[in-house]
Protein backbone atom coordinates (compact mmCIF):
# COMPACT_ATOMS: atom_id res chain seq x y z
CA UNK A 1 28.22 111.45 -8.87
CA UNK A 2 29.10 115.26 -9.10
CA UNK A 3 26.43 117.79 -9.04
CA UNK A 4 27.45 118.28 -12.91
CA UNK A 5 27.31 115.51 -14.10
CA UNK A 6 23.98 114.61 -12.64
CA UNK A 7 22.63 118.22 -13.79
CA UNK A 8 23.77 117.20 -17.13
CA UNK A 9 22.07 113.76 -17.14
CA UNK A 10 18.70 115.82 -15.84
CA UNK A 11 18.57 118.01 -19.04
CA UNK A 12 19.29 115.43 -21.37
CA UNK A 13 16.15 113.20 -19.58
CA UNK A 14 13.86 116.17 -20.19
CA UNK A 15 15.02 116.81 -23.83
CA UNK A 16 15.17 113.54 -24.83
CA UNK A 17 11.37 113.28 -23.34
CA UNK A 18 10.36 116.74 -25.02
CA UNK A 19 11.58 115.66 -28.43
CA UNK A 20 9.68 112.20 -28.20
CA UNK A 21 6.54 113.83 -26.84
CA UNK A 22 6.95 116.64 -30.52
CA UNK A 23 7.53 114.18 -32.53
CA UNK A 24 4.75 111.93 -31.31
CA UNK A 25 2.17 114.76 -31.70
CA UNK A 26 3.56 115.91 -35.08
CA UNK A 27 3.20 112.30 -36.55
CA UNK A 28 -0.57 112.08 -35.00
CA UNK A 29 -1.46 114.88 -35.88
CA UNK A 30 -0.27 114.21 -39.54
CA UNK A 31 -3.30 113.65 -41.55
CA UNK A 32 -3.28 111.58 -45.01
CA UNK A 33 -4.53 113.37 -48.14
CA UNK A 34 -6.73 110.81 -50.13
CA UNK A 35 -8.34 113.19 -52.56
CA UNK A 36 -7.83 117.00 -53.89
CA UNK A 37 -10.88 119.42 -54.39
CA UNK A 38 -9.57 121.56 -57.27
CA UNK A 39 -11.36 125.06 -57.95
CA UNK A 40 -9.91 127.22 -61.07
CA UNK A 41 -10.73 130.44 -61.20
CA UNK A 42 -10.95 132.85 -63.79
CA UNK A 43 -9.21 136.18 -62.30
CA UNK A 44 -7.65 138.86 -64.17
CA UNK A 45 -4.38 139.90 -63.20
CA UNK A 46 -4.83 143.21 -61.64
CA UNK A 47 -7.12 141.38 -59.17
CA UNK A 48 -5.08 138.47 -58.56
CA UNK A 49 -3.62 140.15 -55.03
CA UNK A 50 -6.90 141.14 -53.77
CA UNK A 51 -7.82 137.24 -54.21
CA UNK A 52 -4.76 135.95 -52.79
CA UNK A 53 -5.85 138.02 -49.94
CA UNK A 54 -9.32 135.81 -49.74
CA UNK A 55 -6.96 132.89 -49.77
CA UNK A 56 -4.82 133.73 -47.08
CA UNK A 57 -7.81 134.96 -44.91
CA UNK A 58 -9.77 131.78 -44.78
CA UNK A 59 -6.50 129.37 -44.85
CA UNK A 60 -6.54 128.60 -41.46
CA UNK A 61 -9.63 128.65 -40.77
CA UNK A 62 -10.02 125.86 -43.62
CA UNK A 63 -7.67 123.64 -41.96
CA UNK A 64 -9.18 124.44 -38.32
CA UNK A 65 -12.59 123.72 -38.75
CA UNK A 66 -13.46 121.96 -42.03
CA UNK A 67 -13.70 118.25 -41.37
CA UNK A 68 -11.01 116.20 -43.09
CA UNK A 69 -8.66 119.31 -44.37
CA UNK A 70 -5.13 118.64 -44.85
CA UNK A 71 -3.83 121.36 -47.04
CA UNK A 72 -4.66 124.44 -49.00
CA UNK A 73 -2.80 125.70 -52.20
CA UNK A 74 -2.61 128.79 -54.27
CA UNK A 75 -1.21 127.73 -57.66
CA UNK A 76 -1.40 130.66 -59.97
CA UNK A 77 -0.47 130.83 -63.81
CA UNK A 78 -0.75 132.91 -66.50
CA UNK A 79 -4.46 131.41 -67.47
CA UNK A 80 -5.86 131.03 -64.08
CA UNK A 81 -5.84 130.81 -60.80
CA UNK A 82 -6.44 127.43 -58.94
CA UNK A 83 -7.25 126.85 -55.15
CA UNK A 84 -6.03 122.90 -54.76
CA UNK A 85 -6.99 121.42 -51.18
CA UNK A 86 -6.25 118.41 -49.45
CA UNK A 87 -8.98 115.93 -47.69
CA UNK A 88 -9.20 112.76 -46.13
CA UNK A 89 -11.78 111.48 -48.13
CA UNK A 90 -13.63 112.10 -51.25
CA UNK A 91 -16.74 112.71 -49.00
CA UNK A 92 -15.45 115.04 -47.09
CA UNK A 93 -14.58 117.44 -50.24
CA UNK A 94 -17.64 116.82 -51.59
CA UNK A 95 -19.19 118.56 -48.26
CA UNK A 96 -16.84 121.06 -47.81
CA UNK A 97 -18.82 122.49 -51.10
CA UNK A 98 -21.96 122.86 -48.92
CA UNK A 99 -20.03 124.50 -45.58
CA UNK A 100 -20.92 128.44 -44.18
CA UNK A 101 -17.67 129.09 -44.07
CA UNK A 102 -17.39 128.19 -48.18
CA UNK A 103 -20.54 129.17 -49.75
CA UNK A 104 -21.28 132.30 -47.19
CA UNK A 105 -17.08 133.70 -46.95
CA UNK A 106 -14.94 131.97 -49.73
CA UNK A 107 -17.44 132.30 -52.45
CA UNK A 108 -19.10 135.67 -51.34
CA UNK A 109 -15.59 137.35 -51.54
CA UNK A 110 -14.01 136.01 -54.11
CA UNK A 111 -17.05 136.96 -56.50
CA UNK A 112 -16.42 140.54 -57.76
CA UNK A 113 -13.08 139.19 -58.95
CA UNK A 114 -14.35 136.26 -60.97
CA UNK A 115 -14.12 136.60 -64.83
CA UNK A 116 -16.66 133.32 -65.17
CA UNK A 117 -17.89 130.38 -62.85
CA UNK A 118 -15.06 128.52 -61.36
CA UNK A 119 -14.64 124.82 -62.43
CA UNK A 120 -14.82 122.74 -59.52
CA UNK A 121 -12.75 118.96 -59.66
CA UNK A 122 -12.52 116.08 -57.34
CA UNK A 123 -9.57 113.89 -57.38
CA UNK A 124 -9.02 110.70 -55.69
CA UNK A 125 -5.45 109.99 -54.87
CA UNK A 126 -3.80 106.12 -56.37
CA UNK A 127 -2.96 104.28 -53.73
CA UNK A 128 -0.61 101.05 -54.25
């Protein structure tokens, strides 16, 4: 066999291997969402950037270190604001509520820009 040919053969091994070993990790590391904590908030417009700036802040650090996590959304319409996130469980939404990194960051800087207490929703996810 030519040097080619067995150079060739080489790289396609190690792709092949690298592309099995990616998509391995990205399907284990691929949580299910099973329910949705919902938070509306009542923010008026001219402070709707500052608060998207809260949101973006403590994304990742939501879906780092808060037990169960699987997404964060901003969903914003004329009316309100709403902060939809993903979780494992219903349990694990539930305690989010009670976490530092909610009650002493999330809440703490999104408060000057709050019209009225947010409304707070937990959604279990139909499964068939």
């Amino acid at each position: 066999m030519n040097i080619k040919r067995k150079l060739s053969i080489g790289i396609l091994s190690v792709f092949a291997a690298v592309s099995l070993l990616t998509l391995t990790s990205m399907t284990m590391d691929k949580k299910e969402t099973n329910a949705y904590l919902e938070i509306t908030l009542d923010i008026k417009a001219e402070n709707r950037g500052s608060a998207a700036g809260v949101y973006l802040k403590y994304k990742q650090p939501f879906l780092k270190q808060i037990d169960g996590a699987t997404s964060k959304e901003l969903l914003i319409r004329t009316e309100d604001v709403q902060v939809l996130h993903g979780f494992e469980s219903e349990d694990e939404a539930k305690a989010y509520l009670t976490t530092k990194l909610f009650e002493n960051d999330v809440v703490r800087e999104l408060k000057p820009f709050l019209e009225s207490n947010p409304e707070i929703r937990i959604y279990s996810v139909f499964k068939n």
